[in-house]
Each structure stands twice: as C-alpha cells, then as structure tokens.
Protein backbone atom coordinates (compact mmCIF):
# COMPACT_ATOMS: atom_id res chain seq x y z
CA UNK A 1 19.64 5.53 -15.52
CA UNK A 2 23.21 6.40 -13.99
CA UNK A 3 25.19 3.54 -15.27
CA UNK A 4 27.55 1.58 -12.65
CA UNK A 5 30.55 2.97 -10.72
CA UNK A 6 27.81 3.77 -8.24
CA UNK A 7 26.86 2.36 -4.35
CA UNK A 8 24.17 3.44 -3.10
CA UNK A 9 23.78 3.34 1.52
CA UNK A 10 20.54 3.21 2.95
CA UNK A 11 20.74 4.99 6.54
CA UNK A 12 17.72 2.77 8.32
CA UNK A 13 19.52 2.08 11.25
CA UNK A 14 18.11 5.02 14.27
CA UNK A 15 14.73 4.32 16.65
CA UNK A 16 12.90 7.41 15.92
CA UNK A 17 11.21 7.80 18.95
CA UNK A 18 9.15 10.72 17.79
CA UNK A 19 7.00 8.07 16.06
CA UNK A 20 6.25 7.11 19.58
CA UNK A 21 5.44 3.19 17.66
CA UNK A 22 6.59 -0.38 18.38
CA UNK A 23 6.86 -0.25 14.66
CA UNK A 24 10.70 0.92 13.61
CA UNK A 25 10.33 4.09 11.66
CA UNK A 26 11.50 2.72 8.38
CA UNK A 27 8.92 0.13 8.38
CA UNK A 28 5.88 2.80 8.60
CA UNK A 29 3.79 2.70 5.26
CA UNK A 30 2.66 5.11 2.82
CA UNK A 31 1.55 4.46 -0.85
CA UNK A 32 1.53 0.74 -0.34
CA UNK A 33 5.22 0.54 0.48
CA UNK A 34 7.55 1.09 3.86
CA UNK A 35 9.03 4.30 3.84
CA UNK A 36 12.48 2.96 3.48
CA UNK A 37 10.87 0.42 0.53
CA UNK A 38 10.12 3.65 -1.21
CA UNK A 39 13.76 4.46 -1.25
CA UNK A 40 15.12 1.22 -2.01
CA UNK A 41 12.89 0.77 -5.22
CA UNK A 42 14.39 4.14 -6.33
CA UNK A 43 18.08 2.51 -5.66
CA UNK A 44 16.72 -0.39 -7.53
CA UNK A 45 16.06 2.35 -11.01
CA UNK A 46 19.70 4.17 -10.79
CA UNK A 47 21.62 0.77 -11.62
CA UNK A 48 24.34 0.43 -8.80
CA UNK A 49 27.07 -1.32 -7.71
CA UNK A 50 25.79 -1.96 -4.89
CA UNK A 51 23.05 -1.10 -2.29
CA UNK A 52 23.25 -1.19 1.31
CA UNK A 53 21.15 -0.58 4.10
CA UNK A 54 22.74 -0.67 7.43
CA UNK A 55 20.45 -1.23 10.05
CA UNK A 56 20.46 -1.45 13.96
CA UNK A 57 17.44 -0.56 16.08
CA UNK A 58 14.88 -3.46 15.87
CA UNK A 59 16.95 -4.96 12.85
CA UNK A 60 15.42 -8.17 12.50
CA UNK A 61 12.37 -6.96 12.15
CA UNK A 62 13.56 -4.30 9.71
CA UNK A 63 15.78 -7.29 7.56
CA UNK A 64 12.72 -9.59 7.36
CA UNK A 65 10.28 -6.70 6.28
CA UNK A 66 12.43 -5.76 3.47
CA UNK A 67 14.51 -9.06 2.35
CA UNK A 68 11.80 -10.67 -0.20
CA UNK A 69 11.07 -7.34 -1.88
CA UNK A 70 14.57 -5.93 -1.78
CA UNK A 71 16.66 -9.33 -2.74
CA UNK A 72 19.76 -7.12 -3.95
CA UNK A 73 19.99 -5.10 -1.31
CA UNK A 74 22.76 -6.15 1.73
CA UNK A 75 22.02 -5.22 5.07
CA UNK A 76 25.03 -4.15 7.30
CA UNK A 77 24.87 -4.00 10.83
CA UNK A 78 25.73 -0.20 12.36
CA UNK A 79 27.67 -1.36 15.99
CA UNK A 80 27.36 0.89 19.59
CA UNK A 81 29.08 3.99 18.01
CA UNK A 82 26.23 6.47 17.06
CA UNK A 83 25.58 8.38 14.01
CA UNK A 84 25.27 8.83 10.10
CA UNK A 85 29.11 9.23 9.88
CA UNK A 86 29.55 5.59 11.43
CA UNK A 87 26.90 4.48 9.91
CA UNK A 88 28.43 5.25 6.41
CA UNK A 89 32.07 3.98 7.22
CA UNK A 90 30.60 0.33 8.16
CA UNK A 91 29.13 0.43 4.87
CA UNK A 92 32.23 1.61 2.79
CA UNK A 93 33.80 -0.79 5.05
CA UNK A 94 32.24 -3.51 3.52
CA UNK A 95 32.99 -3.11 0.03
CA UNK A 96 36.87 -2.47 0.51
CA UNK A 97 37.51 -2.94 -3.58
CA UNK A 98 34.96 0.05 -4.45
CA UNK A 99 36.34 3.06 -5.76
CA UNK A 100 33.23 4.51 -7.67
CA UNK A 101 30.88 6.98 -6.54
CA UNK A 102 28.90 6.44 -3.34
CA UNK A 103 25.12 8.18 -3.06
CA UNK A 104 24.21 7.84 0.60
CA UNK A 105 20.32 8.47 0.82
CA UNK A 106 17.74 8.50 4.03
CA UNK A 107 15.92 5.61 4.72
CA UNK A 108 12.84 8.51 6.01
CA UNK A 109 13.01 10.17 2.77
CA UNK A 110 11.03 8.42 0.57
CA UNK A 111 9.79 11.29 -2.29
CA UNK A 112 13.07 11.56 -3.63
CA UNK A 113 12.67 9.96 -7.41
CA UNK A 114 15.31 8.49 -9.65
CA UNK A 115 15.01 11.67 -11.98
CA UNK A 116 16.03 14.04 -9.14
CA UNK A 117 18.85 12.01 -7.69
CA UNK A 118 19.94 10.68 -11.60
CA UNK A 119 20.81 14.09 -12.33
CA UNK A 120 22.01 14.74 -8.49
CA UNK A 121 24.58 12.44 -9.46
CA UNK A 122 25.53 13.37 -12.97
CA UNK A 123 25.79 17.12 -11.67
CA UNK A 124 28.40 16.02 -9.12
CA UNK A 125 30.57 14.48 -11.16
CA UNK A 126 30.42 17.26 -14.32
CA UNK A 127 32.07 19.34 -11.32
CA UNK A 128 34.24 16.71 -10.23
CA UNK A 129 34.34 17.72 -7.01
CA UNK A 130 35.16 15.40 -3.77
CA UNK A 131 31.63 15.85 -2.11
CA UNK A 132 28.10 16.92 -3.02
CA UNK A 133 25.28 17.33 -0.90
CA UNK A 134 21.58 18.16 -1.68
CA UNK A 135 20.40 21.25 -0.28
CA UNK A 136 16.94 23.33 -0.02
CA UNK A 137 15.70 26.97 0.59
CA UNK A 138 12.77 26.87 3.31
CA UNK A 139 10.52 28.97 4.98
CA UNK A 140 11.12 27.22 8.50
CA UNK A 141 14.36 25.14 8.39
CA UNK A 142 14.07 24.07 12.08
CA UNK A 143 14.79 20.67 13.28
CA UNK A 144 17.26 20.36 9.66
CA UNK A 145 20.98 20.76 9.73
CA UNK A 146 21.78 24.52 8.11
CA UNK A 147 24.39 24.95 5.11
CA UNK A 148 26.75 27.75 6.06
CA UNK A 149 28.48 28.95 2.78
CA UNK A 150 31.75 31.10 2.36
CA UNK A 151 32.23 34.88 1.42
CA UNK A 152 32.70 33.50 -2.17
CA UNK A 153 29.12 31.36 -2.11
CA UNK A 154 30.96 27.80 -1.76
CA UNK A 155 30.04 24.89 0.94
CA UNK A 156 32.06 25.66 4.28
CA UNK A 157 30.25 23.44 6.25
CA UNK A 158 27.27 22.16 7.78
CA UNK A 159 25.96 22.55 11.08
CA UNK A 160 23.78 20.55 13.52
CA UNK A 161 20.43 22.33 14.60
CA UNK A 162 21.27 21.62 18.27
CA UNK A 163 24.96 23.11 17.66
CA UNK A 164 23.75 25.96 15.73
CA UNK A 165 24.71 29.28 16.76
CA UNK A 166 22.17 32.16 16.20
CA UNK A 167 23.11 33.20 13.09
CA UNK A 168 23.79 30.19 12.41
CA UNK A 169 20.18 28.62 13.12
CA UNK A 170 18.62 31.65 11.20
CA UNK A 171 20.36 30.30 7.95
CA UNK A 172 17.35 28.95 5.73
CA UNK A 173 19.18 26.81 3.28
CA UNK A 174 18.83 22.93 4.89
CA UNK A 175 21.08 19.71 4.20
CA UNK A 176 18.34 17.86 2.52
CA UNK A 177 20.22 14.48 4.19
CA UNK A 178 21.76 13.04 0.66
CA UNK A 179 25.22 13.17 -0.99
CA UNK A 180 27.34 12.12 -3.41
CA UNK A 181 31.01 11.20 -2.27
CA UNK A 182 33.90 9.83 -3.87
CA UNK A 183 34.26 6.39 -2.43
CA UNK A 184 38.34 7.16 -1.66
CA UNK A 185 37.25 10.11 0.76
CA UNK A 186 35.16 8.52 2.94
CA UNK A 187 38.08 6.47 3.46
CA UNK A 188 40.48 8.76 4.55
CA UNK A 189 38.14 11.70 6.66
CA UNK A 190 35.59 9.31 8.15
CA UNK A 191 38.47 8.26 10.37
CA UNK A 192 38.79 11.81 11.63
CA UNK A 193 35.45 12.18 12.91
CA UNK A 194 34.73 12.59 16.16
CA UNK A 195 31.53 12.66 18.78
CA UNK A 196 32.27 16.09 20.38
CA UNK A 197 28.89 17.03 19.84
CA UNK A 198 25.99 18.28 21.65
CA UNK A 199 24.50 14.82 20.54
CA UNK A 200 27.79 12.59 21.05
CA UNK A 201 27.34 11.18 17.94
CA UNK A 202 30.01 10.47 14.64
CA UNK A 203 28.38 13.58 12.24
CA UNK A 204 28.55 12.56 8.25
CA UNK A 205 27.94 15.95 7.91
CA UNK A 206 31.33 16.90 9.55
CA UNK A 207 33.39 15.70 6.41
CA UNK A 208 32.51 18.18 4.23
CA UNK A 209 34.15 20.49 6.93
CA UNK A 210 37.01 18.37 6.48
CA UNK A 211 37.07 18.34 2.83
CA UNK A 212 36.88 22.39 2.90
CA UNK A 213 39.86 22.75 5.51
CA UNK A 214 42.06 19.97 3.13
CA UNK A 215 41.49 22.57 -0.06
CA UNK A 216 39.32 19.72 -1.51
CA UNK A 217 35.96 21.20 -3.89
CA UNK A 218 32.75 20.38 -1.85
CA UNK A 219 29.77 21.71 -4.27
CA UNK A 220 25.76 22.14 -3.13
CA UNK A 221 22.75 21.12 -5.64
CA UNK A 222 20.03 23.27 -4.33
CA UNK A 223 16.35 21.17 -5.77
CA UNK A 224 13.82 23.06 -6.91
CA UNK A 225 11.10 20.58 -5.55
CA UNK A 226 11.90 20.96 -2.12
CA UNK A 227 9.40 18.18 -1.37
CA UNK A 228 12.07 15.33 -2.24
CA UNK A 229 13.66 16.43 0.71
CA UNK A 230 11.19 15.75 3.10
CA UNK A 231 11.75 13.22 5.81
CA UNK A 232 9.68 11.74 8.57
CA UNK A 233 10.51 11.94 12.26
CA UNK A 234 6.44 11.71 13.30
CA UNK A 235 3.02 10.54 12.59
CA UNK A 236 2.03 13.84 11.25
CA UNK A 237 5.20 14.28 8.84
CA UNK A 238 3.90 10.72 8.18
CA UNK A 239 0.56 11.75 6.70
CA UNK A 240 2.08 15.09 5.07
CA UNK A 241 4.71 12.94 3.10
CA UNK A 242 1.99 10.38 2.57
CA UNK A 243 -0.20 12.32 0.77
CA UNK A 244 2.16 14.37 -1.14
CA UNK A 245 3.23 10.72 -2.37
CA UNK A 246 -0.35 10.20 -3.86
CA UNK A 247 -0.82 13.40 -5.11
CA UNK A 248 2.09 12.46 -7.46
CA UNK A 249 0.58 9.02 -7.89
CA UNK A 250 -2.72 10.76 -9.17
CA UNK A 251 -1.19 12.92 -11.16
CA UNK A 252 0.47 10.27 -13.12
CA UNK A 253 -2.38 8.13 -14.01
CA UNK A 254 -4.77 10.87 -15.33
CA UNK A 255 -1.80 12.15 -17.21
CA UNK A 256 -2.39 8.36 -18.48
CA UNK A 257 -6.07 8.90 -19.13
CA UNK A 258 -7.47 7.81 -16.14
CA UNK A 259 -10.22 9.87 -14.71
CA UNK A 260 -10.18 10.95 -10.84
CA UNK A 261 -13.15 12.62 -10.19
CA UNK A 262 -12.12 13.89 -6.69
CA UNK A 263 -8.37 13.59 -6.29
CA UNK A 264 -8.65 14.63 -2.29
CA UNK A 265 -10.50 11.79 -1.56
CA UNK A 266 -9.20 8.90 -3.70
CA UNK A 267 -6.00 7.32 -2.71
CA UNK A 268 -3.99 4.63 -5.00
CA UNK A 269 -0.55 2.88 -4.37
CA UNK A 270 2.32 2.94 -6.02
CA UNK A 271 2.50 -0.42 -7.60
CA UNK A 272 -1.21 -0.41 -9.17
CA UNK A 273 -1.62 -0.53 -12.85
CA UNK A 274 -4.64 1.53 -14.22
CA UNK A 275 -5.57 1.68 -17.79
CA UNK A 276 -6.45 4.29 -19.52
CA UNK A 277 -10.76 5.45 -19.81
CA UNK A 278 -10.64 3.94 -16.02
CA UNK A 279 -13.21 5.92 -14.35
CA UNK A 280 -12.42 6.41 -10.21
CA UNK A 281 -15.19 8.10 -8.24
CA UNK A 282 -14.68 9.72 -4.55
CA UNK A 283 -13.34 7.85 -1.78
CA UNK A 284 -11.83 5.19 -3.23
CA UNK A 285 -8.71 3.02 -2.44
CA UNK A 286 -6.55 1.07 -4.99
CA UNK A 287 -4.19 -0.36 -3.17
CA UNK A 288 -0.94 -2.57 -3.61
CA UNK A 289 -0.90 -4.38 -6.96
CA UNK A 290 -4.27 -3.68 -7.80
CA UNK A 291 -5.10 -4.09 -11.71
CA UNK A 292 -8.12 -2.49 -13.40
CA UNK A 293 -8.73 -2.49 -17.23
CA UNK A 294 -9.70 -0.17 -19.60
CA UNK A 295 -13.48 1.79 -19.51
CA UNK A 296 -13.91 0.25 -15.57
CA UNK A 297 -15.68 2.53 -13.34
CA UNK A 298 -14.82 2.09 -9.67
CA UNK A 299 -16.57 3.69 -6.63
CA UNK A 300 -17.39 6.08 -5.31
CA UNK A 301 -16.76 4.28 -1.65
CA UNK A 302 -14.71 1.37 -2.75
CA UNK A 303 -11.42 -0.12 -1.19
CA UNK A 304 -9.84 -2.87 -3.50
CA UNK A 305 -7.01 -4.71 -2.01
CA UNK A 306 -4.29 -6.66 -4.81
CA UNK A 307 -7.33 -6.97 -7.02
CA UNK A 308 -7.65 -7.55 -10.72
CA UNK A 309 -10.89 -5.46 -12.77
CA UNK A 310 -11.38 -6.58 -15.83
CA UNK A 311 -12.63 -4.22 -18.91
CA UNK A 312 -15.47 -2.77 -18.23
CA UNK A 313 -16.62 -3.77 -14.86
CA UNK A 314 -18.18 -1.78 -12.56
CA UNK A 315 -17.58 -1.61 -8.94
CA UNK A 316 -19.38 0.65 -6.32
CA UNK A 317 -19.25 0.75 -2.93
CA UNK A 318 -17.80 -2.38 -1.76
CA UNK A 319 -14.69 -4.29 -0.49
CA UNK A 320 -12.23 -6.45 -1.96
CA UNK A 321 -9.29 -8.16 -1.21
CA UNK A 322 -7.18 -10.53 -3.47
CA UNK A 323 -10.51 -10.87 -5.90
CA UNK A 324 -10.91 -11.16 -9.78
CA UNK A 325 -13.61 -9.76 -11.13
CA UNK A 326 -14.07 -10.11 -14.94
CA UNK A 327 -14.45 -8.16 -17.87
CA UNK A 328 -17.92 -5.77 -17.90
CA UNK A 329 -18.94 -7.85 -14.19
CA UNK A 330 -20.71 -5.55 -11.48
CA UNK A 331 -19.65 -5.29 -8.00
CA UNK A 332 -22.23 -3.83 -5.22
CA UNK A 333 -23.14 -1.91 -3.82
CA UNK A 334 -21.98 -3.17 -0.13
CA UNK A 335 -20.35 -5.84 -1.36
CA UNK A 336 -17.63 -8.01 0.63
CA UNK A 337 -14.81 -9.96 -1.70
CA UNK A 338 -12.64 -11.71 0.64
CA UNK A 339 -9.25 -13.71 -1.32
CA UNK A 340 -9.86 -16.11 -3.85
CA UNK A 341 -12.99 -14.79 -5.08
CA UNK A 342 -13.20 -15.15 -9.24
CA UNK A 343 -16.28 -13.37 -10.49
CA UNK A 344 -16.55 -14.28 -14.42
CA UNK A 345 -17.20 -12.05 -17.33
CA UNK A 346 -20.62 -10.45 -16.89
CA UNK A 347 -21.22 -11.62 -13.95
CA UNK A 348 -22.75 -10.35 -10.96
CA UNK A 349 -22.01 -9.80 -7.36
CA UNK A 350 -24.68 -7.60 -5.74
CA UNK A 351 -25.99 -5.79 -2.61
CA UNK A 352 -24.84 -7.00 0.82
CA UNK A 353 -23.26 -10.11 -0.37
CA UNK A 354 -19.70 -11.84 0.82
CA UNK A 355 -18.03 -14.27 -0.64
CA UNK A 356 -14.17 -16.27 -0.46
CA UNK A 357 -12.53 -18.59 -1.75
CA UNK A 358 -15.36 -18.45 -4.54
CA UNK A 359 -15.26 -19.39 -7.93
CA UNK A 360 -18.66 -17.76 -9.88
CA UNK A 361 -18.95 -18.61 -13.64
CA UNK A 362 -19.39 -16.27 -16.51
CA UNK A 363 -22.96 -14.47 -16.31
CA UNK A 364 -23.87 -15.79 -13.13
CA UNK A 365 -25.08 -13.65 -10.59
CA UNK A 366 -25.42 -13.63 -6.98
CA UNK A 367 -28.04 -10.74 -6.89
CA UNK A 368 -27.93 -10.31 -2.98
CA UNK A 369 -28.46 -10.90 0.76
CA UNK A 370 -26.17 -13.42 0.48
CA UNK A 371 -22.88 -15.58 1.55
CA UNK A 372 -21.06 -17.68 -1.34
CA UNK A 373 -18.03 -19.65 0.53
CA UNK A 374 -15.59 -22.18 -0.23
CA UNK A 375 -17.68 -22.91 -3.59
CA UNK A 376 -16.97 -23.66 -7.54
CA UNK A 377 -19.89 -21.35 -9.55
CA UNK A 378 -20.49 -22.83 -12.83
CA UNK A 379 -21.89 -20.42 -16.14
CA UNK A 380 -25.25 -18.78 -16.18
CA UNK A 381 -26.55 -19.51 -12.30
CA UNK A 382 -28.59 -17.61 -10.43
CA UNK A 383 -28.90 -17.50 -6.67
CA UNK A 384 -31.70 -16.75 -5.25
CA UNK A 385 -32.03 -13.94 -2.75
CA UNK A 386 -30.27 -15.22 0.62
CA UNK A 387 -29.00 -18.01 -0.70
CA UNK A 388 -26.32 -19.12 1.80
CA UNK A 389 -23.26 -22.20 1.03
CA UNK A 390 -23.11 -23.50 4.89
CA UNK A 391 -19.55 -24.49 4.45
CA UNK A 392 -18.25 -24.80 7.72
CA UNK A 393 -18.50 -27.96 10.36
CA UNK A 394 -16.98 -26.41 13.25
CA UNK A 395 -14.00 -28.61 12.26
CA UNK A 396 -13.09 -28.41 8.56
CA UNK A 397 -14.41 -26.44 5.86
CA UNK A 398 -16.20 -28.44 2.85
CA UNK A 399 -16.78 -27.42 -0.87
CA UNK A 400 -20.22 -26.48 -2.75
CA UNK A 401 -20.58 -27.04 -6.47
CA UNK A 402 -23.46 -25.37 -8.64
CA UNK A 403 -23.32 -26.51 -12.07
CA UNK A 404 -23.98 -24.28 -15.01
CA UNK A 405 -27.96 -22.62 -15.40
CA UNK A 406 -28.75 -23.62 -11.67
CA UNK A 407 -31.51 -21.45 -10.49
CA UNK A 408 -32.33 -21.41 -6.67
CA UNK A 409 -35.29 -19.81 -4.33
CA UNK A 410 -34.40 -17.36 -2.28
CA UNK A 411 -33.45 -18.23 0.98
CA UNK A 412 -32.19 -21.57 0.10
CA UNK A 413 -29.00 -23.04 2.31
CA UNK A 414 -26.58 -25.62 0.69
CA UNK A 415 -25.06 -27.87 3.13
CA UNK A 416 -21.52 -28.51 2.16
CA UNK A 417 -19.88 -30.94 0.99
CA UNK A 418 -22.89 -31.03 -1.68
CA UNK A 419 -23.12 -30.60 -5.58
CA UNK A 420 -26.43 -29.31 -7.73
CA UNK A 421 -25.96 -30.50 -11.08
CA UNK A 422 -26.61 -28.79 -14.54
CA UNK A 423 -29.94 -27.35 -14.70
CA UNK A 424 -31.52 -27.68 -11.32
CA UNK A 425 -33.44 -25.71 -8.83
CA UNK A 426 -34.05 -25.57 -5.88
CA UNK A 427 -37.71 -24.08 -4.25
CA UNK A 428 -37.80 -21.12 -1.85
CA UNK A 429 -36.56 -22.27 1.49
CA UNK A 430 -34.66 -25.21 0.53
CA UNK A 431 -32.14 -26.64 2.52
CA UNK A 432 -29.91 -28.75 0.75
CA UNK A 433 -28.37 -31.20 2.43
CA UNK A 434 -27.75 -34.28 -0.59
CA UNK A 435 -26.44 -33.97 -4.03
CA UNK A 436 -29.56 -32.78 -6.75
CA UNK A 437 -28.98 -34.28 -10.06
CA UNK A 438 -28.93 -32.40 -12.90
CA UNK A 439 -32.62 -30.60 -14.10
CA UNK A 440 -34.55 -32.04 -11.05
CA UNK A 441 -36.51 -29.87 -8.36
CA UNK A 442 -34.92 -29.70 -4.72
CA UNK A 443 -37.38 -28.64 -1.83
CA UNK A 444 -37.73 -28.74 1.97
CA UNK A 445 -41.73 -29.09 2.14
CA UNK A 446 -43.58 -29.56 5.08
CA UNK A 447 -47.38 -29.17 4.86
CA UNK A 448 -48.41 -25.77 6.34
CA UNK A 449 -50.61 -25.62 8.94
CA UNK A 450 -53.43 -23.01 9.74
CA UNK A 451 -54.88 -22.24 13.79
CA UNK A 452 -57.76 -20.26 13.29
CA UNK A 453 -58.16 -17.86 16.12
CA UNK A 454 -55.22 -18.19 17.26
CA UNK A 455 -54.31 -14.38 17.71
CA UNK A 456 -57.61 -13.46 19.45
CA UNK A 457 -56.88 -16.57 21.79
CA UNK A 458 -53.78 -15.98 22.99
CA UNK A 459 -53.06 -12.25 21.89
CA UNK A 460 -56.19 -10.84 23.25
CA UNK A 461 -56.28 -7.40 23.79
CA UNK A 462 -53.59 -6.63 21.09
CA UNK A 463 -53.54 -4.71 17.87
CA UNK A 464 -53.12 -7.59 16.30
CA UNK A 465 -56.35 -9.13 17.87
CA UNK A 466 -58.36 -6.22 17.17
CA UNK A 467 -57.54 -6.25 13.61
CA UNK A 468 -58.44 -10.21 13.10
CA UNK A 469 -61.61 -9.71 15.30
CA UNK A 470 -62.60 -7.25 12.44
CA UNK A 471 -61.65 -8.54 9.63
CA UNK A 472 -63.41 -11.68 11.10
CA UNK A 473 -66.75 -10.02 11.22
CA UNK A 474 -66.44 -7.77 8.19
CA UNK A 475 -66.72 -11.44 6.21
C-alpha cells in the first residue's frame, strides 16, 4: 500500500502482568490470531523494508508462536534496560544502513488496519516533519500517556500517566502508542534518553520532547476511529477488543452477501472465506481457515474448526474440526466431525453421530446413533442406526472398508481390520468380524429362546408379574 523506504518495529517485548496468565500477553488470541499476529499481518499489507519485533519476556515462547506464520518478520532481543525507547534503539540498531521511514506499532494493539496506518504514514511525510504520533480524544484517558500541546496547538510533548501532573492528567487527548519517525532521529535523540522516571524506564515518548526543544516539526494525526487505538493490558480489554474485532469481521462478510441472522451471537475469524448467499444462524463459530460455499446454511449452534462446506450444505447444531463436507451434504443435528472426516456430495451425517479420520462416499449417509472411525465410505451406503466401526485394539488402530450400496441393520459392529464388499448387508445386530463379499448377507444368529413363566417365577409380586399373570388368563 505504502511502497518501501519503510520499517516497521513490533514492541512485544513487556510481561503484562495485568493479564495475570502464564501465557505472554502478545500470544493471547482473538479472531483466530495472537494479538501481536493481528499486527504483524497488517505489517505484512504496508510493504516494508523491514519488520521487527523485539521481544524479551518469555521470548522463546513468543519466537516459536509467531516464526511459521510471520517468516519475514526478525525478532530482536530487547536486553536489561527497560522501556519502549530501548526497545526501539535495539531495533534501529539492527538495521544500521536504513535511512527510510520507521512506523513503530504495539504488539497489544491489534485493530489498527493497513488503511488507517497507510494514510498515518502518507500524512507524515506530506508534512515532512521529524516525528508523528497517533493521537485520540477520549472520554476517560486514564491509564494512556496524555498529549500536552503548545499555545499555538503543536506537539510539546507527551507525558506518562504516573508522571502526570493534574492538569496534566485531566488532558483527554491520549498517545494512541504508534509513530512515524525518520530513521536518522532515532539515531541521534534515542541516545539522550534517560530513566529518570517514576517508572525507571528509557520513555520513546520522551523524543518528541527532544525533537520540540531542538526546533525540529513534531506533528499529531488525531483518528477518528478511536477504536484502532485500543490496546490490551487485561482479560476484560481482551474480550472488549475481541469483539470489536468481529464486529468488523461481520460487517465485512454481509457487506459480501452473507447473511448473519444474529450478529451478537455468531463469531467468525479473520482468515475464513465465506461466499456470498451463505446463510449463518445464532451461535455459531467459524473459526480459523474455515471455507463455506455459496447458498450453505450453517447453525444455529454450530462451531466449525479449519473446515471446508461445500455449496449448499447444511449444517446445524454440531461440531467440526478439520472436516470436508461436500456440496448440498447435511450435518446434524448433534453431530461430532473430528479431523480427517470427508463427507461426499449429498451425503449425510446425522443425529448424535462422530466420526474421524473418515472417508464417506457421495450420497451415503450415516443417519445416526452412531461412530464411523478410521474407515474408507464408498458411494451410496447406508448405515444402519448404531452402526459402530470397532477400530481400536488397545494397541493399534485398524481400517474399515464399506464398498459402494452397502446397506447394514442397525446396531451392527464392524470389527476392524475388515472390508464389506459392493452390495452387501449386513442383518440387525451383526457383528462383523471377517471380510463379506460383495452382495452376500452377513448375520450374527443365534436361535432365540423363549422361558415361559419366567417373570411370574422369579419376579413374583412385581408389576411386571401382575401384568403376565393377566394377560395369561385373559387368553
């Protein structure tokens, strides 16, 4: 969007202990992504240079979340001197040759788009001035550093909540945390800052103080959505900036032509795809890479986990996870798709059934009551009611094959490793423990065996008793 001449720094390096988490606050997830994933896939649109992200608390764990995802992106280790303004002059240190532009952005900020912060940067450099930081007008600006402008309306500085004076803490315009500097004076004034601070720490925010007092032009861009600002420093600025996330993500896809019945309740991530005349219903989750075609009508009560939906399927009130369902299939209700389920075209996958690692056949169905695991589904089967794949020996787990226009009885279990050829059947009850060849009958039989009396001999006294006794004499 910007062109080059541009680095963008990632600030991921602080604890925050307000998240009270073993989990670094970076790494905390909303719409499918960490928050500081969020920001670097906005880097990733505004064509820099290059991208940094200098880490320190729990950095391992923060380089290894982010590395596969993020390949560009170099991570730069912040050392034992606190603060954003150190944090920023290891990462200029790095790239000694750079003399472009340098945006440095919040790792806890992840609503700021590439729109906003494409024309952040193009409105810094039609002033041409040294510095330019993003700034917002709130109703409560505490906890945010306050903008304290001059008598003529310019940027005199910047000051710390926590070395705010009165006045200065009743200021309501906040340093949204992101700036555009000229590479050359980071340079020469990050040297000059100091930690003599109520917090002891090496202030970014102090150079545009120094920029002012050198005659240098420091100019503001105030936003107008003052939700790009937003950071997170706790579990409930967590959930605030999480669902302001998919209220944008909404937004977008029934500007598409999807329809979202009940926005409140239905929650999608950031990297799913949704074509248009996609019907969602209430309380329903599309999350990470999730797929669904055109005219497919999912929920209401439906989570679907890196899923692909076909045209015209229909899913309600199920679960699943790394599962292709074909074009006009049905899911549910109270269905379970664990990974590597493939449902075929027009197929069917119905009440209270699970299945994994499951390949099903165009038209087939698996109606309901029951478990389809670790099995290859050929075209046109039916399973009975309860029909079960046993695939598991307490050791190893073996492979079930139903050829194409198998029918079986309900309740019938298939004991894997076993294969029912094209055609056959099996009767209710069966349990299948050899191969059937193709168009022959399997059954279990065992001759059935009537007590008479039984229930007045050893249930006397009973309802049960009673009943027989009477219908006994009524014959």
């Amino acid at each position: 969007m910007t062109g080059n001449n541009l680095a963008i720094i990632v600030l991921a390096a602080g604890q925050g202990t307000r998240m009270k988490s073993r989990l670094p606050k970076v790494l905390h997830a909303i719409g499918g992504r960490p928050l500081v994933g969020h920001v670097l896939t906005t880097a990733a649109r505004l064509s820099a240079d290059h991208v940094e992200v200098v880490v320190r608390h729990e950095r391992d764990q923060v380089v290894e979340a982010l590395r596969e995802d993020y390949p560009d992106a170099v991570f730069i280790d912040q050392d034992d001197v606190p603060g954003t303004g150190r944090a920023v002059q290891v990462a200029i240190d790095a790239i000694p040759d750079f003399d472009g532009d340098v945006l440095v952005l919040s790792g806890d900020c992840p609503l700021a788009d590439a729109d906003t912060l494409g024309a952040f940067l193009a409105e810094h450099r039609d002033a041409g001035a040294a510095a330019t930081l993003m700034t917002a007008v709130v109703d409560d600006p505490t906890g945010y550093g306050r903008v304290i402008r001059d008598a003529e309306g310019g940027v005199d500085r910047i000051v710390e909540q926590k070395d705010a004076t009165a006045d200065e803490a009743a200021v309501r315009e906040i340093n949204a945390g992101m700036y555009v500097f000229r590479a050359e004076v980071l340079r020469r004034y990050l040297p000059q800052v100091g930690v003599e601070n109520a917090q002891g720490e090496m202030y970014l925010t102090d150079v545009p103080g120094l920029l002012r007092a050198a005659g240098d032009r420091v100019s503001a861009s105030v936003v107008s959505d003052v939700s790009v600002t937003f950071g997170v420093n706790d579990r409930a600025q967590l959930a605030l900036v999480g669902r302001l996330l998919n209220e944008r993500i909404v937004r977008r896809w029934q500007l598409e032509g999807v329809t979202v019945v009940d926005p409140a309740t239905t929650w999608i991530d950031d990297d799913a795809t949704l074509a248009p005349d996609v019907t969602i219903l209430p309380h329903t989750q599309i999350l990470r890479a999730t797929k669904i075609g055109a005219g497919a009508i999912i929920g209401p009560d439906t989570t679907l986990v890196d899923c692909e939906v076909g045209e015209d399927a229909v899913v309600r009130r199920s679960d699943a996870t790394l599962a292709v369902i074909g074009a006009g299939a049905t899911v549910g209700p109270f269905s379970f798709l664990r990974p590597n389920t493939v449902l075929g075209a027009k197929g069917k996958i119905g009440a209270y059934v699970e299945t994994k690692n499951a390949e099903i056949g165009d038209g087939s169905k698996v109606p309901h009551l029951s478990y389809v695991g670790d099995a290859t589904i050929g075209r046109g089967v039916n399973l009975g009611a309860s029909t079960i794949t046993a695939n598991y020996d307490d050791v190893d787990k073996h492979r079930t094959v139903v050829e194409d226009e198998v029918h079986t009885g309900s309740h019938t279990t298939l004991v894997a490793p076993v294969r029912l050829g094209a055609g056959a059947k099996t009767g209710a009850g069966a349990v299948v423990r050899k191969d059937v060849p193709a168009g022959a009958l399997a059954m279990s039989v065992a001759p059935q065996r009537n007590i008479e009396g039984w229930v007045e001999n050893n249930r006397a006294g009973t309802g049960a008793a009673d009943a027989a006794a009477r219908a006994r004499t009524a014959e």
